[in-house]
Protein backbone atom coordinates (compact mmCIF):
# COMPACT_ATOMS: atom_id res chain seq x y z
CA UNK A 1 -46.17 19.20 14.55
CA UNK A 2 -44.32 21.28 17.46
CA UNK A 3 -42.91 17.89 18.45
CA UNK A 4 -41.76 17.12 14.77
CA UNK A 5 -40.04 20.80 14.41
CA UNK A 6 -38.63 20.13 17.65
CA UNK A 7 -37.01 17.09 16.64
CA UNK A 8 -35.82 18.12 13.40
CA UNK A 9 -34.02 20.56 15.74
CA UNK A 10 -32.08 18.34 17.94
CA UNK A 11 -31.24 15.89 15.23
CA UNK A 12 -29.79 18.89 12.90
CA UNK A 13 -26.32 18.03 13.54
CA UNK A 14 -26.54 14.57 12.59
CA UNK A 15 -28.20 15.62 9.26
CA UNK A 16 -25.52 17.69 9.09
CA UNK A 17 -22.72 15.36 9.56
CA UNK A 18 -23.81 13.59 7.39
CA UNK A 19 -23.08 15.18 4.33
CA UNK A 20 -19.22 15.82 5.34
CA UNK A 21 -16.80 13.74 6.94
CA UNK A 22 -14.64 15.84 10.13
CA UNK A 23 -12.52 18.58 8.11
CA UNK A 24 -8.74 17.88 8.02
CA UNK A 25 -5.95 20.56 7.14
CA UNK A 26 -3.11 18.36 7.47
CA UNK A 27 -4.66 15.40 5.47
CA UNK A 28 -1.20 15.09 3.61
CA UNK A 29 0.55 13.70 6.75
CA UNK A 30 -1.92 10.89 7.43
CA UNK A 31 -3.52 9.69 3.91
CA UNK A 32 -4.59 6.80 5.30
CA UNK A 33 -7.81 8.79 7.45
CA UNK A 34 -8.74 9.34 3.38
CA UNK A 35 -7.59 6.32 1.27
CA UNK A 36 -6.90 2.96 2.31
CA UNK A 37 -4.69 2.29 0.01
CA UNK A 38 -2.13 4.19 1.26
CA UNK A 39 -1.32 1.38 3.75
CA UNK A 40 2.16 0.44 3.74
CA UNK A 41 3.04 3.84 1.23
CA UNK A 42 5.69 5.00 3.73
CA UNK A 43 7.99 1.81 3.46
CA UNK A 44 8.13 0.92 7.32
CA UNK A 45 5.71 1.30 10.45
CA UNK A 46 4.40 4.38 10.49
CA UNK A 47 1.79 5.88 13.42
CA UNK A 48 0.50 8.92 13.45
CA UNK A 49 -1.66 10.83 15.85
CA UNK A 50 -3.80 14.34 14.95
CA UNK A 51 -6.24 16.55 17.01
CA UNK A 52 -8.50 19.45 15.04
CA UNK A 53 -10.54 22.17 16.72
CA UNK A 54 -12.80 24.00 14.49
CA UNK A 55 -13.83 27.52 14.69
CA UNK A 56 -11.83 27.53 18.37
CA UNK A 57 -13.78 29.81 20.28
CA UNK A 58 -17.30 28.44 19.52
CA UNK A 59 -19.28 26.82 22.21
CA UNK A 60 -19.84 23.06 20.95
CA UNK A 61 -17.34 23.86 17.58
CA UNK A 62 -16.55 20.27 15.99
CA UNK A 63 -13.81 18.77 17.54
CA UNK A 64 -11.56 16.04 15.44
CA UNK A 65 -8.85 13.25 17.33
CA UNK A 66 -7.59 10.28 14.77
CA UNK A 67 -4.51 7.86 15.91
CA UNK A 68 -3.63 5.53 13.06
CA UNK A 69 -0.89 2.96 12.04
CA UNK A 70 0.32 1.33 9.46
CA UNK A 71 2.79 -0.83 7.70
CA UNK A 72 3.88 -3.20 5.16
CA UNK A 73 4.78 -6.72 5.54
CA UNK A 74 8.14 -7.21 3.83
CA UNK A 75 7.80 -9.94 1.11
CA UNK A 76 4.08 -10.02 1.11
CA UNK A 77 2.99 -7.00 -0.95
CA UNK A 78 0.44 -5.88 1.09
CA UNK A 79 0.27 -3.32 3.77
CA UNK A 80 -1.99 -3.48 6.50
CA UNK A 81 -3.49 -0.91 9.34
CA UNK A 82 -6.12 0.55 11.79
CA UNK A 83 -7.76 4.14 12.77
CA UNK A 84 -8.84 5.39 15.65
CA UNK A 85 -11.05 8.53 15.34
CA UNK A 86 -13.19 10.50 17.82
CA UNK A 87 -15.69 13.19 16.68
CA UNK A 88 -17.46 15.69 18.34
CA UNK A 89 -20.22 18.34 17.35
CA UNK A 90 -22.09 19.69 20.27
CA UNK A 91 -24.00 17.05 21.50
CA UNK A 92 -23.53 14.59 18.93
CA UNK A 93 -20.46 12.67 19.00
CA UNK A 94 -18.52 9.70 16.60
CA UNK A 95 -16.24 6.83 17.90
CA UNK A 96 -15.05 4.99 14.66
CA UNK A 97 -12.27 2.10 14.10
CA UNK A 98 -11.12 0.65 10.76
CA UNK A 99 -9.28 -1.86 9.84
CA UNK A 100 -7.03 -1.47 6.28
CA UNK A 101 -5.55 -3.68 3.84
CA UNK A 102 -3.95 -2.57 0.74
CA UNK A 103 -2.41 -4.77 -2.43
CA UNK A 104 0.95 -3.31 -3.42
CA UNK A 105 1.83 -4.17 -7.02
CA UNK A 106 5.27 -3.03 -8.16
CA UNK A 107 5.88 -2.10 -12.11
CA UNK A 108 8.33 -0.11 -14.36
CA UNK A 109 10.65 -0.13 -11.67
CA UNK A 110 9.78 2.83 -9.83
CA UNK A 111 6.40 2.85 -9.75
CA UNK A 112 4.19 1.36 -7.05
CA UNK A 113 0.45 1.03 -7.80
CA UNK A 114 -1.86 0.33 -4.18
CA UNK A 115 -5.47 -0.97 -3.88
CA UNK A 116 -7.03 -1.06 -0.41
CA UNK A 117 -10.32 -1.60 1.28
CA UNK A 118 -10.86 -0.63 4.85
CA UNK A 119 -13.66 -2.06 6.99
CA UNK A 120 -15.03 -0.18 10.56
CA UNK A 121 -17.28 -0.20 13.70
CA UNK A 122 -18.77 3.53 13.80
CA UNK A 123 -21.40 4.41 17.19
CA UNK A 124 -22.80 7.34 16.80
CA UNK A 125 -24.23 8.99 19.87
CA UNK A 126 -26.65 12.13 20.77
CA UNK A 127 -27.09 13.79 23.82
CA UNK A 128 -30.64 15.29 24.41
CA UNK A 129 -29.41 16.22 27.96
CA UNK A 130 -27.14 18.65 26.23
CA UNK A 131 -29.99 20.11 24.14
CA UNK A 132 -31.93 23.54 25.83
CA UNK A 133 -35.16 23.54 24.94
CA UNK A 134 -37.54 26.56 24.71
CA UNK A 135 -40.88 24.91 25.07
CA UNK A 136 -41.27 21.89 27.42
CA UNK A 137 -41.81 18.60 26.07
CA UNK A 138 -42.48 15.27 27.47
CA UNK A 139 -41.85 12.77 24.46
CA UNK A 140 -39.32 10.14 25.50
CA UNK A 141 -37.68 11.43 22.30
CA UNK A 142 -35.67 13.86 24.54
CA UNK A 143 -35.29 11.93 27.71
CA UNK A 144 -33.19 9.17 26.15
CA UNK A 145 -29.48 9.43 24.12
CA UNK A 146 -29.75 8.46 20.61
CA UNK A 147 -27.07 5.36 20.07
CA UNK A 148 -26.69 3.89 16.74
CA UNK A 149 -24.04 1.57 15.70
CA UNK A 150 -23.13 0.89 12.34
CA UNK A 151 -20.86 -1.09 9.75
CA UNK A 152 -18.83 1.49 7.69
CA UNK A 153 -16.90 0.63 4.30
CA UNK A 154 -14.29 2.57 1.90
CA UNK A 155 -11.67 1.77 -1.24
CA UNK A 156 -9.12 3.12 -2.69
CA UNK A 157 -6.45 2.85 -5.21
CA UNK A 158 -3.02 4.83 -4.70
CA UNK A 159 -0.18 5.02 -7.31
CA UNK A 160 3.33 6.94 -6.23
CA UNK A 161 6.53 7.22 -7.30
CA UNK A 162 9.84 9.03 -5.65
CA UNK A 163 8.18 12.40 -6.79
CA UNK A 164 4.50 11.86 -7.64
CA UNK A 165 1.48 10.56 -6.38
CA UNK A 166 -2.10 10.50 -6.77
CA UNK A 167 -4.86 8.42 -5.19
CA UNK A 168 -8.64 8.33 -5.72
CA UNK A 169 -10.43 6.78 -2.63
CA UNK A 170 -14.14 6.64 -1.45
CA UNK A 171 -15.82 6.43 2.37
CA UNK A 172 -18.99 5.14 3.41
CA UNK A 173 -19.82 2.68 0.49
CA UNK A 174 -22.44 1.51 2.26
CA UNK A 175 -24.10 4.60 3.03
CA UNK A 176 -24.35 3.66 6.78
CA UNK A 177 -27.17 4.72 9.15
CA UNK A 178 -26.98 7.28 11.78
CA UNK A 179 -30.05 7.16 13.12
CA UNK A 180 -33.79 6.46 12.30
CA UNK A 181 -37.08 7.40 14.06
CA UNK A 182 -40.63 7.46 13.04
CA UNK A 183 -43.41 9.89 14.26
CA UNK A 184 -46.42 7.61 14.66
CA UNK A 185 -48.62 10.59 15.20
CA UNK A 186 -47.61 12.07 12.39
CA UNK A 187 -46.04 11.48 8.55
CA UNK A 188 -42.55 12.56 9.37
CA UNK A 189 -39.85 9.84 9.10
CA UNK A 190 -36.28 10.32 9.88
CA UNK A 191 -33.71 8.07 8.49
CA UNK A 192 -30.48 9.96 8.53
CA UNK A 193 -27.49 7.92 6.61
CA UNK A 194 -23.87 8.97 5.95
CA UNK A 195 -23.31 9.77 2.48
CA UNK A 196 -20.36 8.40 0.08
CA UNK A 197 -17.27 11.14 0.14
CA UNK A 198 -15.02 10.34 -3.13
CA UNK A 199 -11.87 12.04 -2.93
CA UNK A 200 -9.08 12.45 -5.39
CA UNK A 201 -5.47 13.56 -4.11
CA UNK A 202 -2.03 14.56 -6.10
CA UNK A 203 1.48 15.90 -5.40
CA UNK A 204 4.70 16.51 -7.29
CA UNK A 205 7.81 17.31 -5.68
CA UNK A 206 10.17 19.93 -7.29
CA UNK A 207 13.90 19.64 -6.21
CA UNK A 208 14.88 22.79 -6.97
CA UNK A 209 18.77 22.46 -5.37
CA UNK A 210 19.61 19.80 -2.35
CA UNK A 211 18.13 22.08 0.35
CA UNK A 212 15.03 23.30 -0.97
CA UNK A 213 12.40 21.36 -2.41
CA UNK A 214 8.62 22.93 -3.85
CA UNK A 215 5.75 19.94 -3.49
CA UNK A 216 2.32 21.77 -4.72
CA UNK A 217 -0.41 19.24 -3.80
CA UNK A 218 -4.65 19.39 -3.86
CA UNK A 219 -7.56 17.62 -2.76
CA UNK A 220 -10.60 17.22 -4.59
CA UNK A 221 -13.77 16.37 -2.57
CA UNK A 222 -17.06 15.30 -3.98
CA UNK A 223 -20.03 15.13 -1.63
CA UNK A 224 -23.53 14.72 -2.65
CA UNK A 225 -23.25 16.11 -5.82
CA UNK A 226 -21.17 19.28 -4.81
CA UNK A 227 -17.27 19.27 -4.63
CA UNK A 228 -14.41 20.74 -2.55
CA UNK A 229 -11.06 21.73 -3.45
CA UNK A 230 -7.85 22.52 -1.45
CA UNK A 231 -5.08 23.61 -3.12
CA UNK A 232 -1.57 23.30 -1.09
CA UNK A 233 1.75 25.13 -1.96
CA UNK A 234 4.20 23.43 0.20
CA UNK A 235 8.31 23.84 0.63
CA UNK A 236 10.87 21.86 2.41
CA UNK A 237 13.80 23.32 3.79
CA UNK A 238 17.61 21.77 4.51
CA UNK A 239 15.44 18.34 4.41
CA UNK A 240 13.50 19.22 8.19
CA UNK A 241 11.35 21.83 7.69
CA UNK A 242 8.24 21.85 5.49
CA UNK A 243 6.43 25.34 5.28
CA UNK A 244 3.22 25.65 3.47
CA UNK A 245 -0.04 27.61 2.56
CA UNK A 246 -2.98 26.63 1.49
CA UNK A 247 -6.47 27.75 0.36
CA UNK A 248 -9.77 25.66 0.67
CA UNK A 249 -12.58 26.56 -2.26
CA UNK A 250 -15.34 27.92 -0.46
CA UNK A 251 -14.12 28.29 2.78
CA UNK A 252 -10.51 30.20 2.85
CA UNK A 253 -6.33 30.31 3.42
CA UNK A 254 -4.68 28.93 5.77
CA UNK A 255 -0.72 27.69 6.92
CA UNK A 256 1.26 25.34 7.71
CA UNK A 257 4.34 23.67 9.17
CA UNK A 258 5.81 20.63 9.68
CA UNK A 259 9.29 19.91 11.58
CA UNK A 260 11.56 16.30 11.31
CA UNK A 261 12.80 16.44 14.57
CA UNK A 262 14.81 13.78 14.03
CA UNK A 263 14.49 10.88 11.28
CA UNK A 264 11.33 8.79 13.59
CA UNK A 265 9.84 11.97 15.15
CA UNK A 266 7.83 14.87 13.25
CA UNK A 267 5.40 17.15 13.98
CA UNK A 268 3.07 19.65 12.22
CA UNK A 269 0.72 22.09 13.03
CA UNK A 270 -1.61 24.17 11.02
CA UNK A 271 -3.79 27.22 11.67
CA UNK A 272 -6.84 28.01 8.94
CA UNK A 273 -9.58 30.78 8.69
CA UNK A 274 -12.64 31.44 6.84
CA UNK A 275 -13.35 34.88 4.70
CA UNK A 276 -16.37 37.00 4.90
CA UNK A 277 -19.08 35.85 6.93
CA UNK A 278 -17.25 32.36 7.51
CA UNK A 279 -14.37 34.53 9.30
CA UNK A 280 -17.14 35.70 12.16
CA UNK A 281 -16.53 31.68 13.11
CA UNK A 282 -13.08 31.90 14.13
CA UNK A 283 -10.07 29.91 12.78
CA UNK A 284 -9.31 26.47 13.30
CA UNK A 285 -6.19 24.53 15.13
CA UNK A 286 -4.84 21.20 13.92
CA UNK A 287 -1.65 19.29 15.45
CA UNK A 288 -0.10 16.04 14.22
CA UNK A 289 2.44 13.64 15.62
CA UNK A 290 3.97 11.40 13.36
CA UNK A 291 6.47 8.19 14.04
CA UNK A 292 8.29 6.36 11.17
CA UNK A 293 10.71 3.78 11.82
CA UNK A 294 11.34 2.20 8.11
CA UNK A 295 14.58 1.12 6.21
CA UNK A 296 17.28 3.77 6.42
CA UNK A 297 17.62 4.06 2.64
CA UNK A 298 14.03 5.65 2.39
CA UNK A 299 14.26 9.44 2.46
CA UNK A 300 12.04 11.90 3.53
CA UNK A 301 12.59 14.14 0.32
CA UNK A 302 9.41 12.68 -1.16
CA UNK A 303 5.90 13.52 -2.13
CA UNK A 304 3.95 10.72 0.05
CA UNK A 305 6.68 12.44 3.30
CA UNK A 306 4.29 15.19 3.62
């Protein structure tokens, strides 16, 4: 049984990471880490690259990088992509890449309705070298890394308009497999699989006079039964600078900002902490990068800009 306990121990953050997907704060300026079907939503080649540090400060804190791209292929009605993400949480670590198509069917003149379906490789990894343990043990359990690798698949559907949008998407249809191991001394059986993550997001942009613009937006998470909300209040300035707060259900505020530095080139940053006894875990960092390069006629003074 000391073995078992043991074991339960080291694979803890697996179990854990697999009821949530890596936490983003600026989820708005990269949609398609969420919902496939916002492939080809920005009108021209669009890449965008992010890096999140939880609870900065804490040894082995989850770490988050994601590149993506995407685009849509003029005449076709379809927009196609990939992501790039690398996750870490102490000793246990993700490399994932996707591969995203999305159906763009156009209607009533300005309204665009998306459906995508994204398909990815996933390895998840565990380091038992990394893991200190109190009593000794000698089952190979700890002397080898823990590799699994694993097909991963979402959906999504996305509809937008100049001012609006809202898409409902899901991740990890297939409830993939992290990693499995069975006791044969004992009862105990470990099969550890990611769960599905459904999420639902809207916006609505406000022009309010032709240099300042109000575009409230939320995300609604539902994990295993429970669900997550983050409510955004966010403001653009003489068309450049986008200002925002935000508060995550649960958890607590946060801020951010995003700058056009020129029409291609933006970047954001955001800062968020917890309340109470989350707060003792220190806030959290997130950067993006973002590069558009799309038809001059499509402006930035737009919900699906963010």
């Amino acid at each position: 049984m000391r073995k078992q306990l043991l074991l339960l121990i080291a694979l803890a953050p697996l179990l854990l990471i697999s009821q949530q997907d890596p936490q983003y704060s600026l989820y708005q300026f990269n949609q398609l880490i969420i919902n496939p079907a916002y492939a080809g939503a920005r009108n021209g080649l669009s890449a965008t690259g992010s890096v999140r540090q939880q609870w900065a400060g804490v040894e082995g804190s989850p770490m988050t990088s994601c590149f993506s791209a995407h685009t849509p292929l003029q005449d076709k009605n379809l927009g196609v992509g990939g992501t790039l993400i690398y996750d870490q949480l102490g000793p246990k670590s993700t490399i994932g890449l996707y591969g995203t198509a999305a159906y763009i069917l156009n209607f009533a003149k300005e309204w665009k309705l998306s459906f995508g379906i994204s398909a990815g490789y996933n390895r998840y990894q565990f380091r038992t070298d990394q893991i200190t343990m109190f009593v000794a043990e000698n089952s190979n359990v700890f002397t080898q890394d823990l590799v699994t690798n694993s097909l991963d698949l979402g959906s999504g559907f996305y509809l937008r308009r100049e001012n609006f949008f809202i898409g409902i998407s899901g991740t990890h249809l297939n409830s993939p497999k992290v990693y499995d191991y069975s006791v044969k001394s004992g009862s105990m059986i470990y099969d550890v699989r990611l769960k599905t993550h459904m999420f639902v997001t809207a916006g609505y942009s406000f022009k309010l006079n032709d240099e300042f613009i109000f575009a409230p937006t939320t995300l609604v998470k539902f994990v295993n039964g429970q669900a997550g909300v983050d409510l955004n209040l966010n403001f653009l300035f003489n068309k450049k600078l986008w200002m925002g707060l935000f508060f995550r259900a649960g958890y607590g505020p946060g801020a951010l900002l995003q700058y056009h530095i020129t029409q291609q080139f933006r970047i954001a940053y955001s800062y968020d902490t917890g309340i109470k006894d989350a707060r003792r875990l220190g806030g959290s960092h997130e950067i993006v990068l973002g590069f558009d390069m799309g038809p001059k006629k499509v402006k930035i003074v737009n919900p699906r800009f963010l």
